[in-house]
Every structure is written in structure tokens, then in C-alpha cells.
Protein backbone atom coordinates (compact mmCIF):
# COMPACT_ATOMS: atom_id res chain seq x y z
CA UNK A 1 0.00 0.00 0.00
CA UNK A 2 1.13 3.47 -0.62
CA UNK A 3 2.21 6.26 1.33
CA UNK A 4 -1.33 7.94 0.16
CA UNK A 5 -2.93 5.09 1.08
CA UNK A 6 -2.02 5.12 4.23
CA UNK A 7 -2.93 8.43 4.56
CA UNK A 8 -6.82 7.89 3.60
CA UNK A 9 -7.55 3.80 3.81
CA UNK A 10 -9.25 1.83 1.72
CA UNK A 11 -13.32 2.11 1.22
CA UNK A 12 -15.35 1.16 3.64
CA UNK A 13 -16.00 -2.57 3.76
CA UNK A 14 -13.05 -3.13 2.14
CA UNK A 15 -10.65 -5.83 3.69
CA UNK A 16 -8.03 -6.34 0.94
CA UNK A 17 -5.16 -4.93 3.17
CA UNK A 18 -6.01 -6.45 6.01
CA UNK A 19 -6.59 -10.53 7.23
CA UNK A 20 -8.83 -10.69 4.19
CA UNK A 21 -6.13 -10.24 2.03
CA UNK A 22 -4.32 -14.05 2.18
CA UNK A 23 -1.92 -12.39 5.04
CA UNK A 24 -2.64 -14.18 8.41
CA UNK A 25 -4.67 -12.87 11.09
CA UNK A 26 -2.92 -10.47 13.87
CA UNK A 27 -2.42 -10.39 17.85
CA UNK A 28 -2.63 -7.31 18.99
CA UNK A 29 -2.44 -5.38 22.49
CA UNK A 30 -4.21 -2.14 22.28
CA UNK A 31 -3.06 -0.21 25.46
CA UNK A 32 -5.17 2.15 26.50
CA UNK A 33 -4.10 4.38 30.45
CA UNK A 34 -8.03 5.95 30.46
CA UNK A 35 -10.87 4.67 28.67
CA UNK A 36 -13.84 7.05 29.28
CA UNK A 37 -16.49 6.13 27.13
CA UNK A 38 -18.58 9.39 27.69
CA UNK A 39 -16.18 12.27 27.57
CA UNK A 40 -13.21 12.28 25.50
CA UNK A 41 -11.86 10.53 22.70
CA UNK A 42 -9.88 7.63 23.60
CA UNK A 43 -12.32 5.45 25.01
CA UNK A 44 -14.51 6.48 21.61
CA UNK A 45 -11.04 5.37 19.90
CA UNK A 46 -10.02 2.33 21.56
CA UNK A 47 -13.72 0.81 21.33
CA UNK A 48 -14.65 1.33 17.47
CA UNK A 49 -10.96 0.78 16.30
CA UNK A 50 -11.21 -2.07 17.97
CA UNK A 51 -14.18 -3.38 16.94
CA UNK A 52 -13.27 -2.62 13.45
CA UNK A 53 -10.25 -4.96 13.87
CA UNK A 54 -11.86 -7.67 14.93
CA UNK A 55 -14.04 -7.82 12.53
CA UNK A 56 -10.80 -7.50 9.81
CA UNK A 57 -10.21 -11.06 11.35
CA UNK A 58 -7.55 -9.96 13.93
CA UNK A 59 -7.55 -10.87 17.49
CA UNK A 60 -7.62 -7.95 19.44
CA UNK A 61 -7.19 -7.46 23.39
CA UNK A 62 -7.43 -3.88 24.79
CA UNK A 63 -5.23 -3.29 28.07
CA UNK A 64 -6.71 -0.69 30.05
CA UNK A 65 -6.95 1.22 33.38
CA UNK A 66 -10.00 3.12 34.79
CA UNK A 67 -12.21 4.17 33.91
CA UNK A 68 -12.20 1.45 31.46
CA UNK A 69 -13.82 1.42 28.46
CA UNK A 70 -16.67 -0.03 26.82
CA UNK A 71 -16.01 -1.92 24.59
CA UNK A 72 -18.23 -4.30 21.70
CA UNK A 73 -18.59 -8.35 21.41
CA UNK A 74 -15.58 -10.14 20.14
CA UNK A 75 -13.46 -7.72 21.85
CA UNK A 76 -12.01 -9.03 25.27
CA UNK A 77 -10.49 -6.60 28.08
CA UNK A 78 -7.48 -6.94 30.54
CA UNK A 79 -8.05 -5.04 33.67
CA UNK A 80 -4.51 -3.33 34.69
CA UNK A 81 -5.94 -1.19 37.63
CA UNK A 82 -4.45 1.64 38.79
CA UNK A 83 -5.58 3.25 42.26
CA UNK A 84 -7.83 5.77 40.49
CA UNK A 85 -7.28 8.71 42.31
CA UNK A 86 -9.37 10.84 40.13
CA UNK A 87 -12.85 8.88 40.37
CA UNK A 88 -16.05 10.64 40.94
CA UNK A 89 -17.76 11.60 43.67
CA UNK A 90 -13.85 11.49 45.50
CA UNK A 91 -11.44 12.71 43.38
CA UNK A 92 -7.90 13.32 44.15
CA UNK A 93 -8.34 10.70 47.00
CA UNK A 94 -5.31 8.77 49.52
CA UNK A 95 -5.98 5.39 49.08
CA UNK A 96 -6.82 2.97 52.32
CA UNK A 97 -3.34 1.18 53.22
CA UNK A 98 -4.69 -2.36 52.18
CA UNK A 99 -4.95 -0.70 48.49
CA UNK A 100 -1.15 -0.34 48.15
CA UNK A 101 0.43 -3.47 45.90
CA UNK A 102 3.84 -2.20 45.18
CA UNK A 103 6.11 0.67 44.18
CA UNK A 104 4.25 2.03 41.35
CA UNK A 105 0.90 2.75 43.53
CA UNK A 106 3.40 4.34 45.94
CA UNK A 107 4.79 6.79 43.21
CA UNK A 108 1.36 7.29 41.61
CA UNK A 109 0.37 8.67 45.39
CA UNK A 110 3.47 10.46 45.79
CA UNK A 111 2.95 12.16 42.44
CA UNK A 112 -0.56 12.94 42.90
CA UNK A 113 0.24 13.97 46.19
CA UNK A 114 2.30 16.86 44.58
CA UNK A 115 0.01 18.18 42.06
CA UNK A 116 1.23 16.04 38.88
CA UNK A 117 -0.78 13.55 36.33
CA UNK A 118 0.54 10.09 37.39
CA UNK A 119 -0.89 8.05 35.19
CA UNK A 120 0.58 8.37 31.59
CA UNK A 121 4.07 6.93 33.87
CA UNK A 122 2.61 4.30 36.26
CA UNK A 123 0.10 2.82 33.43
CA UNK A 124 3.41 2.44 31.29
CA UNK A 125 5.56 0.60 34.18
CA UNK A 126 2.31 -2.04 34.95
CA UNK A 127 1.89 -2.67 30.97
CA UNK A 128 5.51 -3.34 30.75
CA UNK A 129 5.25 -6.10 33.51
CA UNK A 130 1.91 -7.47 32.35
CA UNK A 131 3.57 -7.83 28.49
CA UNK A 132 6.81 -9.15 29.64
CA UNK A 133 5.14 -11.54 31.54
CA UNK A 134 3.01 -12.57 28.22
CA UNK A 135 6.02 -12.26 25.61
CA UNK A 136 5.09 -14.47 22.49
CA UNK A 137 1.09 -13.57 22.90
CA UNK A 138 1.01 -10.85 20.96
CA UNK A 139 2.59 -9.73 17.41
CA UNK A 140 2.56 -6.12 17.89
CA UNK A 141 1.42 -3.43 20.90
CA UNK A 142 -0.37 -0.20 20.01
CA UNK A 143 0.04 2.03 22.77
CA UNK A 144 -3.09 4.77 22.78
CA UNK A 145 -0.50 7.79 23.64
CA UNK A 146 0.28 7.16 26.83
CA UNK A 147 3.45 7.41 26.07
CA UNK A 148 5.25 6.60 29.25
CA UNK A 149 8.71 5.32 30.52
CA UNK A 150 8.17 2.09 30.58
CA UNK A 151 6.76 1.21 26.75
CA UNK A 152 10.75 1.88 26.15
CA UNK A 153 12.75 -0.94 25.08
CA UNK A 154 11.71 -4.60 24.16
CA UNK A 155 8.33 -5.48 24.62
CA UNK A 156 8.15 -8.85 23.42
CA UNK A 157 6.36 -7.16 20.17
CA UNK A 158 7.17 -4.03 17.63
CA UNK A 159 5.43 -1.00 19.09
CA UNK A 160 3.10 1.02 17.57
CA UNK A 161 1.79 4.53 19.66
CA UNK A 162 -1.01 6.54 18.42
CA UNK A 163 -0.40 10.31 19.45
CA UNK A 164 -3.56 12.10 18.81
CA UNK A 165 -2.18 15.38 19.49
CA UNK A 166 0.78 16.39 21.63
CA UNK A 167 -0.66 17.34 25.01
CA UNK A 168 2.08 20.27 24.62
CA UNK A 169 -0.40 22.06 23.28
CA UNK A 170 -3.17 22.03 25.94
CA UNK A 171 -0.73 22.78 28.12
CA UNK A 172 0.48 25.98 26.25
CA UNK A 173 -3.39 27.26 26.41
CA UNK A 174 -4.48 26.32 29.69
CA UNK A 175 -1.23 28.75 30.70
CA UNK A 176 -2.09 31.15 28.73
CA UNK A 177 -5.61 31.20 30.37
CA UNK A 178 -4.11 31.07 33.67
CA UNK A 179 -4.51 34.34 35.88
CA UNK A 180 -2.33 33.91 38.65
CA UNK A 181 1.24 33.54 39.50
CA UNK A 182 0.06 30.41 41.44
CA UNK A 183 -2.43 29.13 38.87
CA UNK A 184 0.41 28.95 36.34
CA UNK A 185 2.81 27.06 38.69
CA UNK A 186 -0.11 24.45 39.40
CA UNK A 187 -0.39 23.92 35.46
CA UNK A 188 3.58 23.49 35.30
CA UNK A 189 3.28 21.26 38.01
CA UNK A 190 0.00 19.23 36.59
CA UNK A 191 1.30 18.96 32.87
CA UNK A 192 5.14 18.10 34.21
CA UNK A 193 4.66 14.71 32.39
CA UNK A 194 4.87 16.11 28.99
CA UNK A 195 8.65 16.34 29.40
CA UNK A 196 8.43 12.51 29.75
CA UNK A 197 6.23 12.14 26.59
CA UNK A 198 8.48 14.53 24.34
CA UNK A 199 11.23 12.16 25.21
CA UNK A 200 9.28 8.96 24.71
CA UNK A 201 8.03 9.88 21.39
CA UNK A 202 11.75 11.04 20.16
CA UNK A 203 12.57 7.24 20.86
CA UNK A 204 9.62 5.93 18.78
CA UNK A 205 9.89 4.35 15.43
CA UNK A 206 6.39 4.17 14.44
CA UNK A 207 4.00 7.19 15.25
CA UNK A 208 0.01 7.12 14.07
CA UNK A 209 -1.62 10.43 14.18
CA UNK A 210 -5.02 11.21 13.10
CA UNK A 211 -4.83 14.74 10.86
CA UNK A 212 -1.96 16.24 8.92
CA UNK A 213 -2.65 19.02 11.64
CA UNK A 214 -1.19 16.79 14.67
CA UNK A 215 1.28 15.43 12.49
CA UNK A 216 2.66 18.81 12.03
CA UNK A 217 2.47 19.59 15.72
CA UNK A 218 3.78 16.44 17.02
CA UNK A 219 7.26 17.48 14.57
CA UNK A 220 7.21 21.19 16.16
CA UNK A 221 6.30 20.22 19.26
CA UNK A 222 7.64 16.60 20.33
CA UNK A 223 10.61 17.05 17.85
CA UNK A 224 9.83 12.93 16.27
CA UNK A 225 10.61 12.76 12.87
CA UNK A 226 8.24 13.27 9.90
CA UNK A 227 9.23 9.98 8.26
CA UNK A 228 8.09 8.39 11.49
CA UNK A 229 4.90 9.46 11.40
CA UNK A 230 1.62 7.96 9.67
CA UNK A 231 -1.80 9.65 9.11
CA UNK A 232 -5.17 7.68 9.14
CA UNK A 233 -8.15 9.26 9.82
CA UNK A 234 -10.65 7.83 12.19
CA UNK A 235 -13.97 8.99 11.87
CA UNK A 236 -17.69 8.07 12.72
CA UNK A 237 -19.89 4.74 13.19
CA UNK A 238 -22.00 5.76 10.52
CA UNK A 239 -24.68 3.25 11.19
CA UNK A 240 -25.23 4.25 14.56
CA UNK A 241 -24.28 7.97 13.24
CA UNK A 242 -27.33 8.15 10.39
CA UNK A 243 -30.27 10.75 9.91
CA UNK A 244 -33.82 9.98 11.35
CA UNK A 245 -36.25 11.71 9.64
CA UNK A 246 -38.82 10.42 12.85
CA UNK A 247 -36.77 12.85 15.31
CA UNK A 248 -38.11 16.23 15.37
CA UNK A 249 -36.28 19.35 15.12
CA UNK A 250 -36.15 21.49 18.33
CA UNK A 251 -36.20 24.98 17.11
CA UNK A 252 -33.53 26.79 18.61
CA UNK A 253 -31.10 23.74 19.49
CA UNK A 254 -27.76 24.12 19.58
CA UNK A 255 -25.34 20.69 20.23
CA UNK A 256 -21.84 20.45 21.32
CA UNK A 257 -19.89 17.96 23.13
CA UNK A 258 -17.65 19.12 26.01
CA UNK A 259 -15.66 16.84 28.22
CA UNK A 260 -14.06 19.69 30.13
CA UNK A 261 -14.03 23.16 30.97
CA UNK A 262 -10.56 23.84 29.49
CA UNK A 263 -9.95 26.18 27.27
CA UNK A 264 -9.16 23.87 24.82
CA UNK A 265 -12.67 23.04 24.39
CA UNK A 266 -13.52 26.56 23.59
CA UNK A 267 -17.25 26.46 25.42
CA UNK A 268 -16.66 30.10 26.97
CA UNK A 269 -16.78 31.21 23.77
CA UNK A 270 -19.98 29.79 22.55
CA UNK A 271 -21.67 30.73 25.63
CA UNK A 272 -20.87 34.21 24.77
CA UNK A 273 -22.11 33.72 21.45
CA UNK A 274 -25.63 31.96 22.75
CA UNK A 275 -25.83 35.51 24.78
CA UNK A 276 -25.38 37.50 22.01
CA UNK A 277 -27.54 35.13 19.57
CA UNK A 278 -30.59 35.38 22.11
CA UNK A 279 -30.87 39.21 21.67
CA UNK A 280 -32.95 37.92 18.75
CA UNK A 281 -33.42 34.97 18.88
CA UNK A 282 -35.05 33.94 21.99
CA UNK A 283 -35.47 30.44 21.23
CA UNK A 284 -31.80 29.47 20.98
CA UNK A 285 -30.33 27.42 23.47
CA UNK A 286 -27.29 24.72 23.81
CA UNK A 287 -27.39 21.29 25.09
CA UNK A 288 -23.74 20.50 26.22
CA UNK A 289 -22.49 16.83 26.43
CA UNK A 290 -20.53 16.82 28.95
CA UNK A 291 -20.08 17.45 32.87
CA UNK A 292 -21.25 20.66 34.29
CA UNK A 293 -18.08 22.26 36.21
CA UNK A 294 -19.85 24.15 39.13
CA UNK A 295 -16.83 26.74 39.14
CA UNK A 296 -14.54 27.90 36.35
CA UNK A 297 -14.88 30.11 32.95
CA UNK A 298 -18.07 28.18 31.77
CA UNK A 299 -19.86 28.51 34.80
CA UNK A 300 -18.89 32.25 35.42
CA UNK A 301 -20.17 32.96 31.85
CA UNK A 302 -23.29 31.34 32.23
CA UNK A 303 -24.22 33.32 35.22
CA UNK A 304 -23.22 36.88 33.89
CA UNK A 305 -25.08 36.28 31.18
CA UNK A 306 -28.15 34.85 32.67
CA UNK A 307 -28.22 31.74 30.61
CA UNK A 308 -29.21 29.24 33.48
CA UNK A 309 -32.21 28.04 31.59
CA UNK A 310 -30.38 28.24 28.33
CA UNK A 311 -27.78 25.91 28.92
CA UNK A 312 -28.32 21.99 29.56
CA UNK A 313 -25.56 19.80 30.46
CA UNK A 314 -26.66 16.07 29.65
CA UNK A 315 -23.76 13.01 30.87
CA UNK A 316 -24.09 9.53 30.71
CA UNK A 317 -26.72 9.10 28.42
CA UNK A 318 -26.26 5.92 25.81
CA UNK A 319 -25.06 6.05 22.42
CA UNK A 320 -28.79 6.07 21.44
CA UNK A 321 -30.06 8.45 23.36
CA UNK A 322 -26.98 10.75 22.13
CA UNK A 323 -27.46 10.16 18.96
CA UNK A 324 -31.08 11.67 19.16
CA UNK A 325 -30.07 14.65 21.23
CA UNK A 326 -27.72 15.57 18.07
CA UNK A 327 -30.46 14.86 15.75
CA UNK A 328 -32.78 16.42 17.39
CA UNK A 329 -30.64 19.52 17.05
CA UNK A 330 -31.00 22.48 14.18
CA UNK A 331 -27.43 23.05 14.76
CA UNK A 332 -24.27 21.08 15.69
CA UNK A 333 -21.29 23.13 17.33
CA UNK A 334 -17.38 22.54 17.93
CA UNK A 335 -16.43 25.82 19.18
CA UNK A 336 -12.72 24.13 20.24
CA UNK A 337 -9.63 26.81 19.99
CA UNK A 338 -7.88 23.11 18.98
CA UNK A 339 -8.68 19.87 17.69
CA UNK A 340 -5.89 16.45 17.19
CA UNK A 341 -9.30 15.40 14.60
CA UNK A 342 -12.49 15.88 16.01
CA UNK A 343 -14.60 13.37 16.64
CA UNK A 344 -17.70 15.34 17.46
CA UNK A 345 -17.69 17.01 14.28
CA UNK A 346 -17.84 14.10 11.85
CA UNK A 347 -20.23 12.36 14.30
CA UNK A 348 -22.34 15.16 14.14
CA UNK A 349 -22.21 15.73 10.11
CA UNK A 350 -22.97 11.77 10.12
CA UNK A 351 -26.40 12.39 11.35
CA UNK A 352 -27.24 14.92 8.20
CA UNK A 353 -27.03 17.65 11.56
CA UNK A 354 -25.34 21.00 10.33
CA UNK A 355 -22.26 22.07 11.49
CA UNK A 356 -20.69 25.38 12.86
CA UNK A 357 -16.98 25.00 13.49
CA UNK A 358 -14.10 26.82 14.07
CA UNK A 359 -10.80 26.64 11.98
CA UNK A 360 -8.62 25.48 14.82
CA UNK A 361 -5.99 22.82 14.71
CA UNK A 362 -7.16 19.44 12.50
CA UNK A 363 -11.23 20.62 12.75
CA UNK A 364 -10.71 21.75 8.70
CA UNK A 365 -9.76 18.68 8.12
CA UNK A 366 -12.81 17.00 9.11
CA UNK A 367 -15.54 19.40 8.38
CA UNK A 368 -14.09 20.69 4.96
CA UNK A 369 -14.94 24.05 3.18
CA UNK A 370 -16.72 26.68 4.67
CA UNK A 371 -20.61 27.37 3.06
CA UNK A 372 -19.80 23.57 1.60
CA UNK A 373 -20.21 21.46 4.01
CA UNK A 374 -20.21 23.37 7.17
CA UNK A 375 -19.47 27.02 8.22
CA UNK A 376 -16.26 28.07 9.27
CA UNK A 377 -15.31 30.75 11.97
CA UNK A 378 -12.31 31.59 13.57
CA UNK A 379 -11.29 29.81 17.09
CA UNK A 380 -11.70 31.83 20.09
CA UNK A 381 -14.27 34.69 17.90
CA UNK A 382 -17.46 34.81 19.61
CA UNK A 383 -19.27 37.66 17.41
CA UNK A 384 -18.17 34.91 14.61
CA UNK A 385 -19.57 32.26 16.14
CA UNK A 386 -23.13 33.94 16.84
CA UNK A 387 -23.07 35.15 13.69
CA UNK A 388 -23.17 31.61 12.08
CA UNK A 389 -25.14 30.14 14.39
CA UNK A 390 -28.13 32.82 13.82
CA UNK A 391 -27.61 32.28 10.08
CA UNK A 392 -27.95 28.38 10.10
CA UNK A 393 -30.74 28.60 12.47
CA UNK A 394 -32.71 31.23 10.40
CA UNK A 395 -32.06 29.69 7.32
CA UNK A 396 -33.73 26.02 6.49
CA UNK A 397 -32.70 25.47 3.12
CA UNK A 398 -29.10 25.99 4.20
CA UNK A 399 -29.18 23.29 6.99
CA UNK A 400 -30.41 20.90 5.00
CA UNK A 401 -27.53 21.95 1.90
CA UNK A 402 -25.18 21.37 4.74
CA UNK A 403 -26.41 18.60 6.69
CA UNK A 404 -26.65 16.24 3.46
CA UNK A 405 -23.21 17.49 2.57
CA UNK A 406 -21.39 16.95 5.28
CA UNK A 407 -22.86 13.40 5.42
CA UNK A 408 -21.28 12.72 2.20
CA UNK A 409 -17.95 14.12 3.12
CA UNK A 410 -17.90 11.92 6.45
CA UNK A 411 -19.02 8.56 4.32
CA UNK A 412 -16.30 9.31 1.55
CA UNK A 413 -13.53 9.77 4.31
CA UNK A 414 -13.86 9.14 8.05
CA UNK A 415 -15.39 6.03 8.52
CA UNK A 416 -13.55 3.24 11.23
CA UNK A 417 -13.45 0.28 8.79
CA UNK A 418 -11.70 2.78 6.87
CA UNK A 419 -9.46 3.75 9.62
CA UNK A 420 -8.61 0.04 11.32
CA UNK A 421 -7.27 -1.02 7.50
CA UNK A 422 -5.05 2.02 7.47
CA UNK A 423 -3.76 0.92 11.21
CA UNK A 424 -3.48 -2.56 10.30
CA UNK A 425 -1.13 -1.90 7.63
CA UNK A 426 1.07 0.59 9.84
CA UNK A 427 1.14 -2.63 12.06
CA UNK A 428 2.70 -5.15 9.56
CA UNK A 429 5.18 -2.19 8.30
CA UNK A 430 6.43 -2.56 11.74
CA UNK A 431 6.33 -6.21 12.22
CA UNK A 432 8.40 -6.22 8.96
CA UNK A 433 10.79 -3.57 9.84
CA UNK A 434 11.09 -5.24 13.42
CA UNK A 435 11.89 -8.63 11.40
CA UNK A 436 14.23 -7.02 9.05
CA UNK A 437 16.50 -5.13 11.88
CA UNK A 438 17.08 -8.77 13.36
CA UNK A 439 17.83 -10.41 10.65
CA UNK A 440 20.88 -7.69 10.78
């Protein structure tokens, strides 16, 4: 397969580069340190790329910590449990003292204890000792960027890591946002395992990303190699992601998935632009999925601007039930100041639901030319943002131009069979390349 090919995968459906093809089924690990399957994306990735897989023919067995993820029949998990200090309703917790097994949970504590992100490190050290311990079971490991310490060295199997954007970047906004001397030495502190992850990923031979976008940050920013790196797009479940004529419109509905209030995400900004947009339109309001944070930018938005009965934070709900809210919608939003891909967004244009989206990061990528198939604004703009929000939702004709559109666009490019052929290829590129170095 070519470089191009790669880059895009086959059609969806087809298997030809994959177990299909005559070449014989793979074992692989997919590693996974946090597996959400509500808010963020790599629960969302580990579950459908997996799925995907399987159904290529390869055996697949995802590796994961809490909160694990969900994942779909003929795809088995292996519990590596961590202490998981950030659970809800007690997060940042001190474990009981019959909880501690060993060194690691001590140094997850410690490092916890001292305002840093343990887990992308003490994940890496317990899936090094659960795949040493199992060398010869698998043919190759696909770390989901956790990119930690111990996935260094032998692993019994070639390593692929997926790096869906370098975290580098989240860090450089939430410090920009920061407004204190003392805020800004937290997010140092918090984000001090990104020094570990630039070094990892130097050390890598074989790095997935999922946009040109993070490709190009993860060479300015982590310093790997282009000629390292691989692009496949992942994209939507477009059988569960599908228009449904039977689900009414609510008139005024705005849609946007939010897993935190980070600046990242960008929601300040659309909740400015719902105040402005209710001036005239009185009927507009956002549904956010995600978790309400009862103190922070969002939250101090929402009450200067009076929008407590305008804004609806839904969690938890299943992939039905989601997939109605965004249908139900007369608008779809990602409002994000940066995007590795954006899963949202071609979720969203899956459904036939129109799309509003900024320009930042990889989100062009997905959601292609503005007044084509969505329409574009600039990240962080909030008079932008109103302003195409009150022309989709004024406009009927237009939604449906764009909602069929972007439909289309997602079906032609961003589909997972598409995606889990592009991955399984990367993965006998490095099985071969592993094979070739030692017959050296």
C-alpha cells in the first residue's frame, strides 16, 4: 500500500489490506491508560478501532486502566488497575493502606500527592510487567499515547503509539488562560509529564496520528521525525451515526460535546455567542455533552449572562439516546480553539445535523470548506460564532444543503473500517521492519 494510502484507507468494507487479504490474522495489544467512554476521545477510539479490527479477522485485546472502556462483542479486556485517584464523587483521594500493591501505587500517590498527572508513567511501568510476563502472545502493541517510561525498550512485540495530538499544546493554552502567578505554577506542576512524553516519542519508530494538523504539531512540538509518522483518519460509526427523519427538530437547538471546561474546548466562547444570539433569537439554546463544572470560565459565563435556563448539560446518556439529542438539534457546534481530529464534528455531520466549526488545529480537516459542508469561523471569535449560528438557524434550506453534505464528506472519508485497514497496515510495516532489523 502506498504512502497515500495510508494516509486515507481503503473504502469502507473493504478488507483487501487487512486478514482478508491471504496475510494471516494479527495479535494485537491495544493499550489504553483511560478509557472514558462518555467524555473524550480515547475510550470512543479504543472501542470502534477495535471493533473494526476484529471484525478484519484480527484478534484484538485492549489493556486498560480506569475508567475502562466499553467496549463491543468479540473484543475481550485486561483489567490493569491503577488506584484511580481521580474517580467521581472522591477525586484526588489517599488510598486505604490495604490498596497499596507495590512501588508504582506508591509513586502514583506520591505524584498525585504533589500536584502532577501520574498516570501516563505508572500505566506504562504495569503494561511493561503485564507484556513481559506474556512475551510471544502478541505480534505487535499499540500504545493509545500514553506514552510513558516504561513502553521503552523490548516489549516482546514491535510498538506502535497513536499520538492524537501532543498534550504540549493544551498545556500551552491552559497557561495562557491562567490568571495567577500560582495558577500557572499548578499547570507546570500538573502537565510536568509532557517532558516525559516529548522524550518517549523522540525514541519511537512508528507514530500514528489522526490529521496532517497533529502530524505537524507532534514534529514542532515533540521534535519525532516526519518519516516516522503515519496519518489515518478515524472517523464516525455511521450506522449508529445516520439521519432519522422520525426525530423532530427542536427549534432553537444548539449541540456540542464538552468533556471539560478547558480552554481547549472553547465552550466560553460559545456561551458568549448563545448571549449574544438570544438578543434575537429567543429560542436558541445549547445542550452540552458533557459534565457541568460548578466553578470555572463556563460557569462564570453562564451566570453573567443569565443563561441558566439556556444551557443543559446532559452526561451519561447511551449512544442512542446521544445520537437523538444531536439529531434532534437544528445546529451542531465545535467551538474548540484546537482539535488532534475531532470526533464530534464528523459524528455530528454523520447524522445529516449542520455544522458550525471553528478553523482550529485538524477541525478543517474533518468538516471541509466553509458554506460547503459546514461554516467556518475563527477559534476563540465569539461575534463569529453567533453570527453563524443565527444564520444556520434562520435559514432552512441551508441546513439541509449542509447537513446532506457533510454526510457525504464523512461517508467518503472518516469512517472506522476505513481507519482500522489504514492501522493494520502501519502494524505489519512494523512487524516487517522489526523482522528485518534482526535479521541484521
Amino acid at each position: 500500500m502506498t504512502a497515500e494510502a495510508i494516509e486515507t484507507g481503503p473504502r469502507t468494507g473493504d478488507s483487501s489490506s487487512s486478514a482478508g487479504s491471504g496475510d494471516r490474522p494479527l495479535r494485537i495489544a491495544l493499550l489504553t491508560y483511560k478509557g472514558n467512554p462518555f467524555c473524550g476521545g480515547q475510550g470512543v477510539y479504543v472501542r470502534h478501532l477495535g471493533r473494526e479490527l476484529a471484525r478484519l479477522g484480527h484478534s484484538v485485546e485492549v489493556i486498560g486502566a480506569q475508567p475502562y472502556p466499553v467496549l463491543d462483542e468479540g473484543v475481550p479486556l485486561t483489567e490493569l488497575p491503577s488506584l484511580d485517584l481521580y474517580r467521581q464523587p472522591d477525586p484526588f483521594r489517599t488510598p486505604k493502606r490495604g490498596e497499596y500493591r507495590d512501588w508504582i501505587d506508591l509513586a502514583e500517590v506520591a505524584t498525585m500527592w504533589t500536584g502532577g498527572f501520574p498516570e501516563p508513567l505508572t500505566f506504562s511501568l504495569r503494561a511493561r510487567r503485564h507484556l513481559l510476563a506474556r512475551r510471544g502472545e502478541f505480534d505487535v502493541v499499540h500504545d493509545n499515547q500514553t506514552l510513558g517510561y516504561g513502553l521503552l525498550g523490548d516489549l516482546g512485540a514491535p510498538l506502535v503509539t497513536t499520538i492524537h495530538h501532543p498534550i504540549t499544546v493544551d498545556r500551552r493554552l491552559d497557561l495562557a488562560a491562567a490568571t495567577s502567578r500560582r495558577r500557572r505554577a499548578s499547570v507546570r506542576r500538573w502537565y510536568a509529564f509532557t517532558r516525559m512524553q516529548k522524550r518517549v516519542a523522540r525514541k519511537l519508530d512508528t507514530v500514528l496520528t489522526v490529521s496532517g494538523s497533529s502530524r505537524d504539531e507532534i514534529v514542532e512540538d515533540l521534535g519525532v521525525r516526519k518519516d516516522r509518522i503515519s496519518v489515518v483518519h478515524i472517523g464516525a460509526d455511521t450506522e449508529l451515526w445516520s439521519p432519522d427523519p422520525s426525530v423532530a427538530e427542536v427549534p432553537g437547538r444548539i449541540v456540542t460535546t464538552s468533556s471539560a471546561d478547558v480552554p481547549l474546548k472553547g465552550l466560553v466562547h460559545l456561551v458568549d455567542a448563545l448571549a449574544k444570539l438570544r438578543t434575537e433569537n429567543p429560542d436558541a439554546h445549547l445542550v452540552v455533552v458533557g459534565k457541568r463544572a460548578e466553578d470555572g470560565p463556563v460557569a462564570r459565563a453562564i451566570e453573567r449572562h443569565g443563561l441558566a435556563g439556556a444551557v443543559e448539560f446532559v452526561k451519561g446518556i447511551s449512544d442512542a439516546e446521544l445520537v437523538d439529542l444531536v439529531r434532534s438539534a437544528q445546529v451542531s457546534c465545535v467551538p474548540s480553539l484546537y482539535e488532534g481530529f475531532s470526533l464530534p464534528a464528523a459524528e455530528a455531520m454523520a447524522t445529516g445535523t449542520p455544522l458550525v466549526a471553528t478553523t482550529g488545529g485538524a477541525i478543517p480537516e474533518v468538516s471541509g470548506r466553509d458554506g460547503e459542508t459546514c461554516l467556518a469561523v475563527p477559534p476563540g471569535d465569539a461575534d463569529a460564532l453567533a453570527g453563524a449560528l443565527a444564520r444556520l438557524l434562520a435559514d432552512p434550506e441551508l441546513r439541509a444543503r449542509l447537513g446532506a453534505a457533510g454526510r457525504e464528506r464523512v461517508l467518503a472519508n472518516f469512517t472506522w473500517a476505513r481507519a482500522a485497514a489504514g492501522t493494520a497496515e502501519l502494524y505489519r510495516r512494523a512487524i516487517a521492519a522489526r523482522g528485518a532489523g534482526a535479521r541484521r
